[in-house]
Protein backbone atom coordinates (compact mmCIF):
# COMPACT_ATOMS: atom_id res chain seq x y z
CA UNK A 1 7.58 46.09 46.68
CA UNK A 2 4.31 48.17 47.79
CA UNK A 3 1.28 48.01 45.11
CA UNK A 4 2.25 50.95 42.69
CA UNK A 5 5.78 49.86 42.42
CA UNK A 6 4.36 47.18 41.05
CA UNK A 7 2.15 48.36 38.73
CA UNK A 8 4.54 50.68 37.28
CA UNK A 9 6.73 47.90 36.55
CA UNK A 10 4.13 46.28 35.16
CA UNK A 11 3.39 49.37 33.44
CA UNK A 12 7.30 49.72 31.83
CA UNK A 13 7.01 45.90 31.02
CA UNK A 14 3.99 46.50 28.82
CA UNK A 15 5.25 49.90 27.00
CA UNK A 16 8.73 47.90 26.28
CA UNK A 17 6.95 44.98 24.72
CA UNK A 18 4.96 47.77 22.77
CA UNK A 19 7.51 49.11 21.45
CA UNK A 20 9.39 45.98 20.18
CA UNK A 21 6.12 44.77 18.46
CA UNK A 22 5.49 48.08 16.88
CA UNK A 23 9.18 47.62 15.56
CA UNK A 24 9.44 44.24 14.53
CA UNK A 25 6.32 45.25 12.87
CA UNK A 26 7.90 48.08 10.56
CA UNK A 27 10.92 46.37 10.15
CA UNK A 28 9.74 42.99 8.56
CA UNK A 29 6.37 44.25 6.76
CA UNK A 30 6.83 44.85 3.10
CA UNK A 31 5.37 48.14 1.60
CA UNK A 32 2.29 48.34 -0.68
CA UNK A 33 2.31 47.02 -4.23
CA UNK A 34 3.03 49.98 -6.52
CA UNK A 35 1.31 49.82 -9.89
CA UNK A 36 1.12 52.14 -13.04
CA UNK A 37 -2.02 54.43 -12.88
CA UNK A 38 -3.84 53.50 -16.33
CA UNK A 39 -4.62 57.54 -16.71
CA UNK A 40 -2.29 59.03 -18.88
CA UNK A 41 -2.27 63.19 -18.70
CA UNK A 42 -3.33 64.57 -21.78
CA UNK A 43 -6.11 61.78 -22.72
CA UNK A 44 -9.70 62.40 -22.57
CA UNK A 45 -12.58 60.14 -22.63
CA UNK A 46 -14.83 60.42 -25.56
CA UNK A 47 -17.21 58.61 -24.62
CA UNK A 48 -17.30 56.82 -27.78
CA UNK A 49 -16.86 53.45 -28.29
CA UNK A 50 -13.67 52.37 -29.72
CA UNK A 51 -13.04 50.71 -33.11
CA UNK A 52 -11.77 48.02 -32.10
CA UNK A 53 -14.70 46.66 -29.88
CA UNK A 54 -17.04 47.73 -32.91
CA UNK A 55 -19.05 44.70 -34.47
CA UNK A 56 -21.07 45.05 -37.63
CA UNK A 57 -23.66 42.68 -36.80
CA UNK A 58 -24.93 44.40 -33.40
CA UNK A 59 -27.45 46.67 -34.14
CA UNK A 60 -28.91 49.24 -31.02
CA UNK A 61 -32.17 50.75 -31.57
CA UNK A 62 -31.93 53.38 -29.44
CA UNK A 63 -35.19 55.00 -30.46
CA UNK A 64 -37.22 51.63 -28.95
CA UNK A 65 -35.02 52.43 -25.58
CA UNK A 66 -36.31 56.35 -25.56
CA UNK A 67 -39.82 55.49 -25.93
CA UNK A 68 -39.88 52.79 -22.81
CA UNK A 69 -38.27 55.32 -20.71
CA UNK A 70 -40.48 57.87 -21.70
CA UNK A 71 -43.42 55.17 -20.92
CA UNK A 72 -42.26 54.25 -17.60
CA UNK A 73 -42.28 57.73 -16.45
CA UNK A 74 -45.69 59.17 -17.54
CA UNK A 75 -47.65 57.10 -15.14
CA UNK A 76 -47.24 58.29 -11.55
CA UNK A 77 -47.59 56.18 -8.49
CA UNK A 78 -48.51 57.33 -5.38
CA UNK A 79 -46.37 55.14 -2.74
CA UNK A 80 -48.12 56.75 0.18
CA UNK A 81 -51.60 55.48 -0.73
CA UNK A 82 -52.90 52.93 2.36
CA UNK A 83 -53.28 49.57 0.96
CA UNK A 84 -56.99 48.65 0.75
CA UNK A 85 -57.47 44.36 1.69
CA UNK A 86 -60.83 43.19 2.57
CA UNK A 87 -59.73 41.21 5.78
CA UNK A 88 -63.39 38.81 6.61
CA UNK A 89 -64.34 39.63 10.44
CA UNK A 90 -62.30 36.52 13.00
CA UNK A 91 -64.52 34.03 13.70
CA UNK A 92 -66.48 33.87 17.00
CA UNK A 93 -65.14 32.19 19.75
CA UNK A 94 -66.01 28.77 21.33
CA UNK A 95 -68.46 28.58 24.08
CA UNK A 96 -66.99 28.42 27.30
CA UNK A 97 -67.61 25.13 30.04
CA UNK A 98 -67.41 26.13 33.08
CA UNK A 99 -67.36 23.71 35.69
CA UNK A 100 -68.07 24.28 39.24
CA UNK A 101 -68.06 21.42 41.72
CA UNK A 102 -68.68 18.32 39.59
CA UNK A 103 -71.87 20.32 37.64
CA UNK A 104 -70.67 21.41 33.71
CA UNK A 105 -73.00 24.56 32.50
CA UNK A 106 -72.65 25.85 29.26
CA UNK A 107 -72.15 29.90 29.51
């Protein structure tokens, strides 16, 4: 067999094994779970709270809730101001030794 015989055996061998995985795959998976949709046509949300979940001993001030909010937003920040820090200047550096055939000088 010359080189592209070959490889277009190889070729067939790889699209047949393709194809039975592909198959075996449909055949034995099981579908998606199917549930009722909790929407029923015809209902709207209120936007109320039901009567039910009602409880006579919370209490909600939402008056106390409109004046933070209003409070939060009357001061303005500016996020693009550069941040001022007093860094103190590094400290100076060591003298350097040099030494130079046996003698030690102080630069």
């Amino acid at each position: 067999m010359t080189n592209t015989n070959k490889k277009k055996g190889f070729l067939v061998v790889l699209l047949i094994l393709w194809g039975f995985l592909i198959i075996q795959r449909q055949t034995s998976c099981e579908g998606p779970q199917r549930v009722p949709l909790k929407y029923v046509k015809g209902k709207t949300y209120t936007g109320g709270v039901e009567e039910s979940n009602k409880d006579p001993n919370i209490l909600v001030q939402l008056d106390l809730l409109k004046e933070r909010e209003r409070a939060e937003w009357t001061t303005n920040k500016n996020i693009f101001v550069p941040i001022e820090a007093f860094l103190p200047p590094p400290p100076a550096p060591p003298p350097r030794r040099l030494s130079y055939l046996g003698f030690s000088s102080i630069r």
